[in-house]
PDB file of N, CA and C in Angstrom:
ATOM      1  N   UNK A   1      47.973  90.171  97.801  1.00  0.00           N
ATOM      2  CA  UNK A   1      49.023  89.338  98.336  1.00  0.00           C
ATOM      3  C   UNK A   1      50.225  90.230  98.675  1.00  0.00           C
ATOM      4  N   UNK A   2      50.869  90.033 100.165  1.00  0.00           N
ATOM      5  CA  UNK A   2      51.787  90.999 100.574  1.00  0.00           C
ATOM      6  C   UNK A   2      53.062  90.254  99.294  1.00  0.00           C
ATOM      7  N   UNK A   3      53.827  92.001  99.298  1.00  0.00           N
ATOM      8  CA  UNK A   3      55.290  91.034  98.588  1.00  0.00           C
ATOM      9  C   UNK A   3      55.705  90.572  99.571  1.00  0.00           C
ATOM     10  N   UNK A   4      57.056  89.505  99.345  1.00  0.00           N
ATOM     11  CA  UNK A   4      57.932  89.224  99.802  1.00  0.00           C
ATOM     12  C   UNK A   4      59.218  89.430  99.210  1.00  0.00           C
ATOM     13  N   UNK A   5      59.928  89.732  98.083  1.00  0.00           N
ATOM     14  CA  UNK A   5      61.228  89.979  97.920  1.00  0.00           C
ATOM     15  C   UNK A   5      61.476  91.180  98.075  1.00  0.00           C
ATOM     16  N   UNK A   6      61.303  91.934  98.744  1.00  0.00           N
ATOM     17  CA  UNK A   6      61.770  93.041  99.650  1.00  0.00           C
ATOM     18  C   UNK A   6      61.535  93.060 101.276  1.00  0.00           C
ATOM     19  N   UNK A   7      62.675  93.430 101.657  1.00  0.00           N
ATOM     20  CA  UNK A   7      62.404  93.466 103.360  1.00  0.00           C
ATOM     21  C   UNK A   7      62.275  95.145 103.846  1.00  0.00           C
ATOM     22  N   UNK A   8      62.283  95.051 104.658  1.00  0.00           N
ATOM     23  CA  UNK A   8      61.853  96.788 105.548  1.00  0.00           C
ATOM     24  C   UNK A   8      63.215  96.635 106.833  1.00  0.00           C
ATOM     25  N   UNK A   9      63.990  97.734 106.958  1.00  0.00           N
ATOM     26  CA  UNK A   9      64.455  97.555 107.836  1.00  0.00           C
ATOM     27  C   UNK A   9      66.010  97.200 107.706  1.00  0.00           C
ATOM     28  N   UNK A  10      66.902  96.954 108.984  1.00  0.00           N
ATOM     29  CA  UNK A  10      68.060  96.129 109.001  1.00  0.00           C
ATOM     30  C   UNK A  10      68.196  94.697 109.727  1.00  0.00           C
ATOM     31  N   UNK A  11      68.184  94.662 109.331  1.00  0.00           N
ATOM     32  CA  UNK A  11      68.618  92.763 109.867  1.00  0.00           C
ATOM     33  C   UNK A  11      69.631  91.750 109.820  1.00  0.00           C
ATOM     34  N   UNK A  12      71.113  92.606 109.569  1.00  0.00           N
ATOM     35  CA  UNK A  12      72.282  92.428 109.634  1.00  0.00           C
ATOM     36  C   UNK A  12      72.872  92.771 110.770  1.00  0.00           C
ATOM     37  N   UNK A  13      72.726  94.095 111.328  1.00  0.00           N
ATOM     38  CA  UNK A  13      73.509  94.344 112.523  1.00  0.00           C
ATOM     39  C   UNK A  13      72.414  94.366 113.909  1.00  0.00           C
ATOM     40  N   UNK A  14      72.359  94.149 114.783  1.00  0.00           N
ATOM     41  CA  UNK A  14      72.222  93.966 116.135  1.00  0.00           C
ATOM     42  C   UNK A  14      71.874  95.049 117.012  1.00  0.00           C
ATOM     43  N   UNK A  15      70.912  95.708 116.971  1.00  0.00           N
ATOM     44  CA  UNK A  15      71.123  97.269 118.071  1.00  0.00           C
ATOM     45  C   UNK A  15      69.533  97.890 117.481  1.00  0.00           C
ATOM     46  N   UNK A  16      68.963  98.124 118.626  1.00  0.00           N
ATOM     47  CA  UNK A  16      68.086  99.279 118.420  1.00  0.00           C
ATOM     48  C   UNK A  16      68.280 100.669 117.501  1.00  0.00           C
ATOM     49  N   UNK A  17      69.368 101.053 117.709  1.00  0.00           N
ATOM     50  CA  UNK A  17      69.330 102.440 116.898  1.00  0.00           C
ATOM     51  C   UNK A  17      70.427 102.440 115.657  1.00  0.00           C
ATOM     52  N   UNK A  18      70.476 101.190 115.297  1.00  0.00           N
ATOM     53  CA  UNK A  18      71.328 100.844 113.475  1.00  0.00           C
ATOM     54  C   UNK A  18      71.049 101.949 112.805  1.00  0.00           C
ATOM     55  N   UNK A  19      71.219 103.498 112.178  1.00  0.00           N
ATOM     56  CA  UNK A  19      70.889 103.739 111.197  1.00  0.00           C
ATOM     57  C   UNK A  19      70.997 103.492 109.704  1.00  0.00           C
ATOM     58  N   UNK A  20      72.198 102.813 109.504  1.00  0.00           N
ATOM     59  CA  UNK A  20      72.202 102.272 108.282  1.00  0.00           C
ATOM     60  C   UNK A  20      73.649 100.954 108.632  1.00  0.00           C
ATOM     61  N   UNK A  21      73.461 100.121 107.126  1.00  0.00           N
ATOM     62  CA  UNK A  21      74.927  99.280 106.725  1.00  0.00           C
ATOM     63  C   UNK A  21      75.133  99.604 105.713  1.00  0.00           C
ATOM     64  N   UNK A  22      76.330  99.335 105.535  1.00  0.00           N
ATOM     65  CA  UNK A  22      76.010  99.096 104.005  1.00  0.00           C
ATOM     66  C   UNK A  22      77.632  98.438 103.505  1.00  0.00           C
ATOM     67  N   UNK A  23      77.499  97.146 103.069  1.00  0.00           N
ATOM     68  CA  UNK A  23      78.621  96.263 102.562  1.00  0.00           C
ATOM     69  C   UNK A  23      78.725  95.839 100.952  1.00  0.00           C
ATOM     70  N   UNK A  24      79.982  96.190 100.557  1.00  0.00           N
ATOM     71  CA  UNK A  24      80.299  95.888  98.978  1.00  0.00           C
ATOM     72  C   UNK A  24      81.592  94.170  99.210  1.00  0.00           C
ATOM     73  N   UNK A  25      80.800  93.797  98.372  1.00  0.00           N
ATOM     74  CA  UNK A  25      81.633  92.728  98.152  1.00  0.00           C
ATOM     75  C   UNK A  25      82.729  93.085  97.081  1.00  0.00           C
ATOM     76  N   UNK A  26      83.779  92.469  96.635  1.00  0.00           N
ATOM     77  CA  UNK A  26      84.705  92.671  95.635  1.00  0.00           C
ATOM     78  C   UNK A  26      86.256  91.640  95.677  1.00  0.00           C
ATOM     79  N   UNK A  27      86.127  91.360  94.322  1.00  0.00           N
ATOM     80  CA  UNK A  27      86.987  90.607  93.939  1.00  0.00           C
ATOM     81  C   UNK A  27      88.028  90.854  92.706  1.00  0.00           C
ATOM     82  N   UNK A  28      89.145  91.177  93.007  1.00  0.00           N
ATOM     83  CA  UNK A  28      90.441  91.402  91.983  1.00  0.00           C
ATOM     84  C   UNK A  28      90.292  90.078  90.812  1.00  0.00           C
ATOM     85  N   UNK A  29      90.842  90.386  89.955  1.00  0.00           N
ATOM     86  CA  UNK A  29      91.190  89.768  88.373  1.00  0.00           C
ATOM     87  C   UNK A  29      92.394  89.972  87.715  1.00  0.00           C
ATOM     88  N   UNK A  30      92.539  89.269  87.227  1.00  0.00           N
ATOM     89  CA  UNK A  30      93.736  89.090  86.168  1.00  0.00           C
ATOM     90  C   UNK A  30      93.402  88.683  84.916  1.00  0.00           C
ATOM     91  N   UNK A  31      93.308  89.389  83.464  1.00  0.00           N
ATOM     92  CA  UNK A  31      92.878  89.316  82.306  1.00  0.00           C
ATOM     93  C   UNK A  31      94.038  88.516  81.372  1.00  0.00           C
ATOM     94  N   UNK A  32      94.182  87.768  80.482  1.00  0.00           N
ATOM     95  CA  UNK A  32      95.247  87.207  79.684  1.00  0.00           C
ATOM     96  C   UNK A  32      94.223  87.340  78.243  1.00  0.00           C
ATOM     97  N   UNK A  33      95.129  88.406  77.442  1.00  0.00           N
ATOM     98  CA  UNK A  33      94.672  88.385  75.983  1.00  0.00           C
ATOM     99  C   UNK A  33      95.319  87.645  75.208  1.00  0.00           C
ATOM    100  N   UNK A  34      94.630  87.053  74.405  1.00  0.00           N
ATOM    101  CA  UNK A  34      95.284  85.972  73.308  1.00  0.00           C
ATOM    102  C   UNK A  34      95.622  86.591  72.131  1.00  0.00           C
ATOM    103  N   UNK A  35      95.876  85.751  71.347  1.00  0.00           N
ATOM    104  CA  UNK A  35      96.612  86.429  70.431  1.00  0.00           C
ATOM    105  C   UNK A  35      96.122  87.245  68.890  1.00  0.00           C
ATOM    106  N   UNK A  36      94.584  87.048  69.358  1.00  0.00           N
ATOM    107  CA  UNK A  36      93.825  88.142  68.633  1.00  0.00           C
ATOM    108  C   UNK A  36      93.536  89.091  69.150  1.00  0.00           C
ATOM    109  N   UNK A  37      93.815  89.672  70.556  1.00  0.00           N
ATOM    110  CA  UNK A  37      93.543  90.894  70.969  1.00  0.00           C
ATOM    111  C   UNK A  37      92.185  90.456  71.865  1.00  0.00           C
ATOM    112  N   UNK A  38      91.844  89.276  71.969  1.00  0.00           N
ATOM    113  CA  UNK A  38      90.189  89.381  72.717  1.00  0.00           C
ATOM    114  C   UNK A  38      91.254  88.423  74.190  1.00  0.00           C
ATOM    115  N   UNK A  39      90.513  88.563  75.308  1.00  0.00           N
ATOM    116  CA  UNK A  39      90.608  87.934  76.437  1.00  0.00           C
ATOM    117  C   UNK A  39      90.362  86.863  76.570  1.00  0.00           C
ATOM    118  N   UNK A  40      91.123  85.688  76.556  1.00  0.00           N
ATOM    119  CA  UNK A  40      91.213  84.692  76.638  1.00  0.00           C
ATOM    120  C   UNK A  40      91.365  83.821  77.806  1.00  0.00           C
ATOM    121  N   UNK A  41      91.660  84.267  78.810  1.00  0.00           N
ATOM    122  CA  UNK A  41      91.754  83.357  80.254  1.00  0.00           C
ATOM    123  C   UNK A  41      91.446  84.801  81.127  1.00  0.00           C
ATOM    124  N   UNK A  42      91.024  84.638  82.616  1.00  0.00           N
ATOM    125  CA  UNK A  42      90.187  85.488  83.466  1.00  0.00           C
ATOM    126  C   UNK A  42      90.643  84.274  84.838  1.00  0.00           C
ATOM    127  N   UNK A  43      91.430  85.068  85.875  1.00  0.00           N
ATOM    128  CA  UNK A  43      91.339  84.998  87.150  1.00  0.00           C
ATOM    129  C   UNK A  43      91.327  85.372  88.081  1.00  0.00           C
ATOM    130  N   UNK A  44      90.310  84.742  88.505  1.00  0.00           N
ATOM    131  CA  UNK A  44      89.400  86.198  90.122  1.00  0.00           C
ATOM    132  C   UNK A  44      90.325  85.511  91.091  1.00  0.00           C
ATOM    133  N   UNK A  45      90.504  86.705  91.935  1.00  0.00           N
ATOM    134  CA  UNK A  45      90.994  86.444  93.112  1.00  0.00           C
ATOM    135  C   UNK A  45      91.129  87.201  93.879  1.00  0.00           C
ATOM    136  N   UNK A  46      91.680  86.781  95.638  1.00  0.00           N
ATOM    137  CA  UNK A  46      91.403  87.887  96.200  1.00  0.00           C
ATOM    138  C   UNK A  46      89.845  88.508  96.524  1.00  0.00           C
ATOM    139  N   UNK A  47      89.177  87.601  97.452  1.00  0.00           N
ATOM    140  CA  UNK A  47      87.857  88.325  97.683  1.00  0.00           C
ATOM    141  C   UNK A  47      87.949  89.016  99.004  1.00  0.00           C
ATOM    142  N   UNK A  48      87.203  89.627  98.855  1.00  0.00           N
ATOM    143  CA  UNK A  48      86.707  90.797 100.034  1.00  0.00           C
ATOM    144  C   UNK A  48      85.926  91.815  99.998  1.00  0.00           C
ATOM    145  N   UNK A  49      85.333  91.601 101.417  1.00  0.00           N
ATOM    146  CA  UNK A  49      83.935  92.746 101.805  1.00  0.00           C
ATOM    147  C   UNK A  49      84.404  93.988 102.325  1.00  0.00           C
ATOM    148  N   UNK A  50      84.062  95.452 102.031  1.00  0.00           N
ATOM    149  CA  UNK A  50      84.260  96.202 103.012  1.00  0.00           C
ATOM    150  C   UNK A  50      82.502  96.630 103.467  1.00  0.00           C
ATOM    151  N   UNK A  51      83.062  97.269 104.767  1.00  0.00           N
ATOM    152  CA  UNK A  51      81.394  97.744 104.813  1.00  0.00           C
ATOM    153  C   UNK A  51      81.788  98.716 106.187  1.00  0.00           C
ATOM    154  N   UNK A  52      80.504  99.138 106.303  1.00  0.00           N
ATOM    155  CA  UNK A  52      80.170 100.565 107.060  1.00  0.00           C
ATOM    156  C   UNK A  52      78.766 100.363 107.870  1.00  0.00           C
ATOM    157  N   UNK A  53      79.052 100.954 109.013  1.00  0.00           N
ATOM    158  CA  UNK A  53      77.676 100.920 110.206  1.00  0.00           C
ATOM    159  C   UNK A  53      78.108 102.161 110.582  1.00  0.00           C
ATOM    160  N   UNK A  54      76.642 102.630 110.608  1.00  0.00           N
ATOM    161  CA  UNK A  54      76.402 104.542 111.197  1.00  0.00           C
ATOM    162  C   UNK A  54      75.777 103.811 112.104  1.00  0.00           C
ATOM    163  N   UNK A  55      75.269 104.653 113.175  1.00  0.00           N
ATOM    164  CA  UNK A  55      74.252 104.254 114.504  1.00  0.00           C
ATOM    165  C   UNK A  55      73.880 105.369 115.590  1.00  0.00           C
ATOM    166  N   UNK A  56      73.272 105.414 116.470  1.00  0.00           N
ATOM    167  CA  UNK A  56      73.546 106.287 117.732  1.00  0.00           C
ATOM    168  C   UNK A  56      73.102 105.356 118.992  1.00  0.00           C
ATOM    169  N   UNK A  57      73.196 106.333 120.180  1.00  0.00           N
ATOM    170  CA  UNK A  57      73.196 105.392 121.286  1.00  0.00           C
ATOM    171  C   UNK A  57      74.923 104.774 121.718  1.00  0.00           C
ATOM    172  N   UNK A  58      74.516 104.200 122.164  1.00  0.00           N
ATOM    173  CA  UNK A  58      76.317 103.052 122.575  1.00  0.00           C
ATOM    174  C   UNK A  58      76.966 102.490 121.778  1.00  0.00           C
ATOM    175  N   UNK A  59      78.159 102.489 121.504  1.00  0.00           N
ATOM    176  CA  UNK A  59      78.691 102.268 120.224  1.00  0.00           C
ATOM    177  C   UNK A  59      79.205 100.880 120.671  1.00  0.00           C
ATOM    178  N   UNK A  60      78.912 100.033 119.567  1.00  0.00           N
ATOM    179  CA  UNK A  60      79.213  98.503 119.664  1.00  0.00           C
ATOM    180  C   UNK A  60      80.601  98.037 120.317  1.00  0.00           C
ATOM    181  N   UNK A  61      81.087  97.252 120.908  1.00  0.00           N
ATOM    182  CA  UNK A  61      82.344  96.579 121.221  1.00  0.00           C
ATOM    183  C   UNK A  61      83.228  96.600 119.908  1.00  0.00           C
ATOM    184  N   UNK A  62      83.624  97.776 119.140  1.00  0.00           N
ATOM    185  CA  UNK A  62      84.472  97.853 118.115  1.00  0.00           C
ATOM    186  C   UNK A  62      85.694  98.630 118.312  1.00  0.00           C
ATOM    187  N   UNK A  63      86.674  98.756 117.910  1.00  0.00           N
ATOM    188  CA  UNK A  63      87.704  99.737 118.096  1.00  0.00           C
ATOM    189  C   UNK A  63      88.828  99.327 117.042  1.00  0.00           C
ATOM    190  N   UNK A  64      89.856 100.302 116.267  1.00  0.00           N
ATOM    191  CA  UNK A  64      90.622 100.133 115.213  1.00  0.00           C
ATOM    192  C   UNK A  64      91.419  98.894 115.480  1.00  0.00           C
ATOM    193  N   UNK A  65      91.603  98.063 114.196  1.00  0.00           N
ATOM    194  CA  UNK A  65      92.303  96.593 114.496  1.00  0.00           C
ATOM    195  C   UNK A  65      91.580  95.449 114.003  1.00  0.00           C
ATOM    196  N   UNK A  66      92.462  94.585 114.680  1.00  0.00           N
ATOM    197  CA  UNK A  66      91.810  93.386 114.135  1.00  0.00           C
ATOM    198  C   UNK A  66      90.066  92.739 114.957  1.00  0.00           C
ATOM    199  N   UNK A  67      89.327  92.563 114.906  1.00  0.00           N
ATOM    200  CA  UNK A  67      88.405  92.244 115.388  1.00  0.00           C
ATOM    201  C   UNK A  67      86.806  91.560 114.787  1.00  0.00           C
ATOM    202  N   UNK A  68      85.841  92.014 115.555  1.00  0.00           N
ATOM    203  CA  UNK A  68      84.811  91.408 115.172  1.00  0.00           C
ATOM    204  C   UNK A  68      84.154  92.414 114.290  1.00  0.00           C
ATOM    205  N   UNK A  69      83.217  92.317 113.120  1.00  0.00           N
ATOM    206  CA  UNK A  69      82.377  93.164 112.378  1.00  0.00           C
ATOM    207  C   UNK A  69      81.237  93.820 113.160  1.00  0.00           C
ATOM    208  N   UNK A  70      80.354  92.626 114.323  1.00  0.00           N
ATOM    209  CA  UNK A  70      79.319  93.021 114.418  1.00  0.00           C
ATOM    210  C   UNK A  70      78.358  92.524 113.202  1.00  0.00           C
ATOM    211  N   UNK A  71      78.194  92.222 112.097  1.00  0.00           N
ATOM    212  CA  UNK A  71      77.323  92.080 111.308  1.00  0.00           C
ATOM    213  C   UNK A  71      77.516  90.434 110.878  1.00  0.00           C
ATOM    214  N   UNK A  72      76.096  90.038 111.524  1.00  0.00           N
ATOM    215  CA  UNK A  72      75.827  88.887 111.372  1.00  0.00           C
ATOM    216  C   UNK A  72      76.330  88.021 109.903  1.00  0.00           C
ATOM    217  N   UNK A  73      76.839  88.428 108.747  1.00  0.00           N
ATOM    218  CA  UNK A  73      76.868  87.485 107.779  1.00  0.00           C
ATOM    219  C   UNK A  73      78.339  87.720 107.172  1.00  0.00           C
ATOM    220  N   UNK A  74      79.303  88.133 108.442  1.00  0.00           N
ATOM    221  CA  UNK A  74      80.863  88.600 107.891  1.00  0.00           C
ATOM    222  C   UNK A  74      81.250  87.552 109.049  1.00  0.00           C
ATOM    223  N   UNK A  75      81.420  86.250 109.098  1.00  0.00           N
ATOM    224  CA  UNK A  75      82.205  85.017 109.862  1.00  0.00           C
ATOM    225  C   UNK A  75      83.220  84.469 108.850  1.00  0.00           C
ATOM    226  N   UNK A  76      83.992  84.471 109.698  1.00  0.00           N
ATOM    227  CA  UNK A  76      84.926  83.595 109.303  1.00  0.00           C
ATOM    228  C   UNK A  76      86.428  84.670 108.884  1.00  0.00           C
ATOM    229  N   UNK A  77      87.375  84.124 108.222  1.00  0.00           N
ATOM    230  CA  UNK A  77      88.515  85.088 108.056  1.00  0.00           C
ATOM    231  C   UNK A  77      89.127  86.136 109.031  1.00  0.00           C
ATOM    232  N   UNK A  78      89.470  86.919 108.515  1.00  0.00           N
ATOM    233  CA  UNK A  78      89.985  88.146 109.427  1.00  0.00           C
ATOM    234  C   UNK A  78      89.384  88.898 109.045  1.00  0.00           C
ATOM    235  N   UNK A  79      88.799  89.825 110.269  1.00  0.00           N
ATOM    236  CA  UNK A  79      88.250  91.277 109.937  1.00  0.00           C
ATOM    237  C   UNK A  79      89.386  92.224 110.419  1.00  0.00           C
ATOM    238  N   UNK A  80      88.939  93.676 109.584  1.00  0.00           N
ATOM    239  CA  UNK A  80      90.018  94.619 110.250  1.00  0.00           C
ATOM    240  C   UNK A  80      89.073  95.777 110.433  1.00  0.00           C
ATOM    241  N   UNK A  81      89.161  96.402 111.364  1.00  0.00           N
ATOM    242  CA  UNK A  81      87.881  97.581 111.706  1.00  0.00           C
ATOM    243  C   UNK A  81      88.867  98.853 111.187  1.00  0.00           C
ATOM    244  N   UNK A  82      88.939  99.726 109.797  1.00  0.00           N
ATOM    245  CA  UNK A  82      89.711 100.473 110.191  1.00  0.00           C
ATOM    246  C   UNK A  82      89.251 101.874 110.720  1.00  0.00           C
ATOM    247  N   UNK A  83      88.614 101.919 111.221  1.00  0.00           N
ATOM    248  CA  UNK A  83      88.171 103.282 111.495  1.00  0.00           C
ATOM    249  C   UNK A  83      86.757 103.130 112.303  1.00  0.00           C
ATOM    250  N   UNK A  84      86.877 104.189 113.269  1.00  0.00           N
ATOM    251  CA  UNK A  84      85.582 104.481 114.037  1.00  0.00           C
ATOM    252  C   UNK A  84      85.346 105.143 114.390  1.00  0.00           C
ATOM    253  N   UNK A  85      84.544 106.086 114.379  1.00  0.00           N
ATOM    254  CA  UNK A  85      84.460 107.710 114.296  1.00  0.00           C
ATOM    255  C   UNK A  85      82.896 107.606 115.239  1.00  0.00           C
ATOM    256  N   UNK A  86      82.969 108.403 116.357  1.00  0.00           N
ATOM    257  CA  UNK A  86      82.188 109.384 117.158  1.00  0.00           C
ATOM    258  C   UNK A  86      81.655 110.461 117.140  1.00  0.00           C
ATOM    259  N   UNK A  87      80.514 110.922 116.990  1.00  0.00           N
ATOM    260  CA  UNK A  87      80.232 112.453 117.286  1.00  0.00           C
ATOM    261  C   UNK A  87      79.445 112.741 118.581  1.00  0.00           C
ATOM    262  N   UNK A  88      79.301 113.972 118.529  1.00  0.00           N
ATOM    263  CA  UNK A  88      78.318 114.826 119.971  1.00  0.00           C
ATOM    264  C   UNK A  88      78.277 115.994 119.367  1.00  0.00           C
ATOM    265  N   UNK A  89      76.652 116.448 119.231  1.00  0.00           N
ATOM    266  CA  UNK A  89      76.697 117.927 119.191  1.00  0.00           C
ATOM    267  C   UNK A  89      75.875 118.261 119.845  1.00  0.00           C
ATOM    268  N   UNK A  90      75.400 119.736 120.360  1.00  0.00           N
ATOM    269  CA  UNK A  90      74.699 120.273 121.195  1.00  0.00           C
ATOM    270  C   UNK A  90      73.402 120.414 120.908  1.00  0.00           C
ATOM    271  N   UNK A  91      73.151 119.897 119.726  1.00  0.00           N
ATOM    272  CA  UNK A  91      71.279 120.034 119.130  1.00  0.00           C
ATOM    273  C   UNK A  91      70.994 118.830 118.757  1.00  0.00           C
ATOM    274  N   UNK A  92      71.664 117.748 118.586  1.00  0.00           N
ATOM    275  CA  UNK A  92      71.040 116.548 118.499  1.00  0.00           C
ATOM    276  C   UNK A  92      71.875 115.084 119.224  1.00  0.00           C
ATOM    277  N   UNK A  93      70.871 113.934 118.543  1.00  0.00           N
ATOM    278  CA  UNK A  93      72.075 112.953 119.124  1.00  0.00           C
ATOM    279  C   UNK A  93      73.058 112.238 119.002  1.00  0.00           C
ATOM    280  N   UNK A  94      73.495 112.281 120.021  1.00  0.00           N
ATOM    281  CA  UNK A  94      75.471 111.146 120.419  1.00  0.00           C
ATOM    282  C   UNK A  94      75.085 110.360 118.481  1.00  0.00           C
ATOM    283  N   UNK A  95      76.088 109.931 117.768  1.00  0.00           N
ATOM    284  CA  UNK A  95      75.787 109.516 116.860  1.00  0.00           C
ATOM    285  C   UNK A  95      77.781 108.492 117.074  1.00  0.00           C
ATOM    286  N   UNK A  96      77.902 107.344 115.777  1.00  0.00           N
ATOM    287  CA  UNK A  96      78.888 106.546 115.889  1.00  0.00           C
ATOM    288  C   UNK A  96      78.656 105.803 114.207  1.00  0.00           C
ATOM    289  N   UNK A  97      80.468 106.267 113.797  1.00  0.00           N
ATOM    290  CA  UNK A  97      80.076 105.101 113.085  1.00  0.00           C
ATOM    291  C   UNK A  97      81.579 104.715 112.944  1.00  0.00           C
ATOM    292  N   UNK A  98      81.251 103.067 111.991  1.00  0.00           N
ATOM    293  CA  UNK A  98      82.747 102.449 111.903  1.00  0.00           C
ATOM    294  C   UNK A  98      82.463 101.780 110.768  1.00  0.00           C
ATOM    295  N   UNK A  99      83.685 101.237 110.022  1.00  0.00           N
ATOM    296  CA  UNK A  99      83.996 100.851 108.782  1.00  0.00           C
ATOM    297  C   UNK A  99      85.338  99.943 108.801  1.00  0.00           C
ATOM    298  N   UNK A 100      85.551  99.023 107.789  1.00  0.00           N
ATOM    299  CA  UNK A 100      86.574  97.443 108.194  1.00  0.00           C
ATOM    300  C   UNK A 100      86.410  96.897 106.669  1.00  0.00           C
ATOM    301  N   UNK A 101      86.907  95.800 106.358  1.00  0.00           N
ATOM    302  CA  UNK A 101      87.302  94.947 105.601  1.00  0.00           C
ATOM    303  C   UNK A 101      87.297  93.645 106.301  1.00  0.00           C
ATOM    304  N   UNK A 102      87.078  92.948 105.993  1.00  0.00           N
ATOM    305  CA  UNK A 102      86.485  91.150 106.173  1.00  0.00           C
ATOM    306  C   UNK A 102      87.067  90.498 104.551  1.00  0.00           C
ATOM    307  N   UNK A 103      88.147  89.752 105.281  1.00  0.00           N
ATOM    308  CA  UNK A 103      89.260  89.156 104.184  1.00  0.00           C
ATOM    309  C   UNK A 103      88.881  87.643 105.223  1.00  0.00           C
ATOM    310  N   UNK A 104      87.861  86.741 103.720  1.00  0.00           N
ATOM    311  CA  UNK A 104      87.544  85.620 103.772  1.00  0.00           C
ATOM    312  C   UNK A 104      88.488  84.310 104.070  1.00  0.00           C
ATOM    313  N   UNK A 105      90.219  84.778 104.001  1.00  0.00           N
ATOM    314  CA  UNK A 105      90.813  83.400 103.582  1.00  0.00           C
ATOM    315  C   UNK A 105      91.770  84.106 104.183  1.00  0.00           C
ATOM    316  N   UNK A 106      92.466  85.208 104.815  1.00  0.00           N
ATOM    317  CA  UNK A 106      93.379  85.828 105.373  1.00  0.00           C
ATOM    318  C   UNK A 106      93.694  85.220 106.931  1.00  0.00           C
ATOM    319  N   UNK A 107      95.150  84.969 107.365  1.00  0.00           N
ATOM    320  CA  UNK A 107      95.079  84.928 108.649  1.00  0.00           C
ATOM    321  C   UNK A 107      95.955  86.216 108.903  1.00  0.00           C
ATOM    322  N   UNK A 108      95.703  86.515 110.734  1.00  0.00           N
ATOM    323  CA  UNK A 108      96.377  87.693 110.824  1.00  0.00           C
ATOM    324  C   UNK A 108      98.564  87.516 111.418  1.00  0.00           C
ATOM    325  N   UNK A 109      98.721  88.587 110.849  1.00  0.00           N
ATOM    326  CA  UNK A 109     100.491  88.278 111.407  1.00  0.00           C
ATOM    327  C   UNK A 109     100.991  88.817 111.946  1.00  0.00           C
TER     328      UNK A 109
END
């Protein structure tokens, strides 16, 4: 019987030549110790994804700022692309990558 809880591949971003993603979720806290020294109240807040796409070939409709991720499961909120970096060298190929933050509940100002 083939598995199934593993997949092969990318299937987040959009493009023939994806070489990798890769997105961390993360969420800030606030700890309140009581008055025995153990932690007594806990509040998360503040969520957010950052993440990263390498690739080669044509580099997606991205550029530094506010914009789109490209990766199918970052909707909604504000994204911010901060960075997007290009290469070219003379022995192999055109290569691209970019990296952002996707703030779920943020509007932009």
């Amino acid at each position: 019987m083939p598995a199934t809880d593993v997949t092969f591949g990318i299937s987040r971003v959009q493009g023939a030549l994806i070489e990798s993603n890769e997105e961390t979720a993360k969420i800030e806290k606030k700890e309140l110790k009581g008055s025995t020294g153990n932690t007594a109240r806990v509040k998360a807040y503040d969520p957010k994804t950052s993440f990263s796409v390498k690739g080669h070939g044509t580099l997606p409709a991205v550029s530094p700022g506010f914009g789109a991720s490209g990766l199918s499961d970052l909707a909604g909120g504000l994204t911010l692309i901060e960075e997007v970096k290009t290469s070219e060298k003379n022995d192999d190929f055109n290569a691209w990558e970019y990296s952002g933050i996707n703030y779920p509940s943020a509007q932009q100002v």
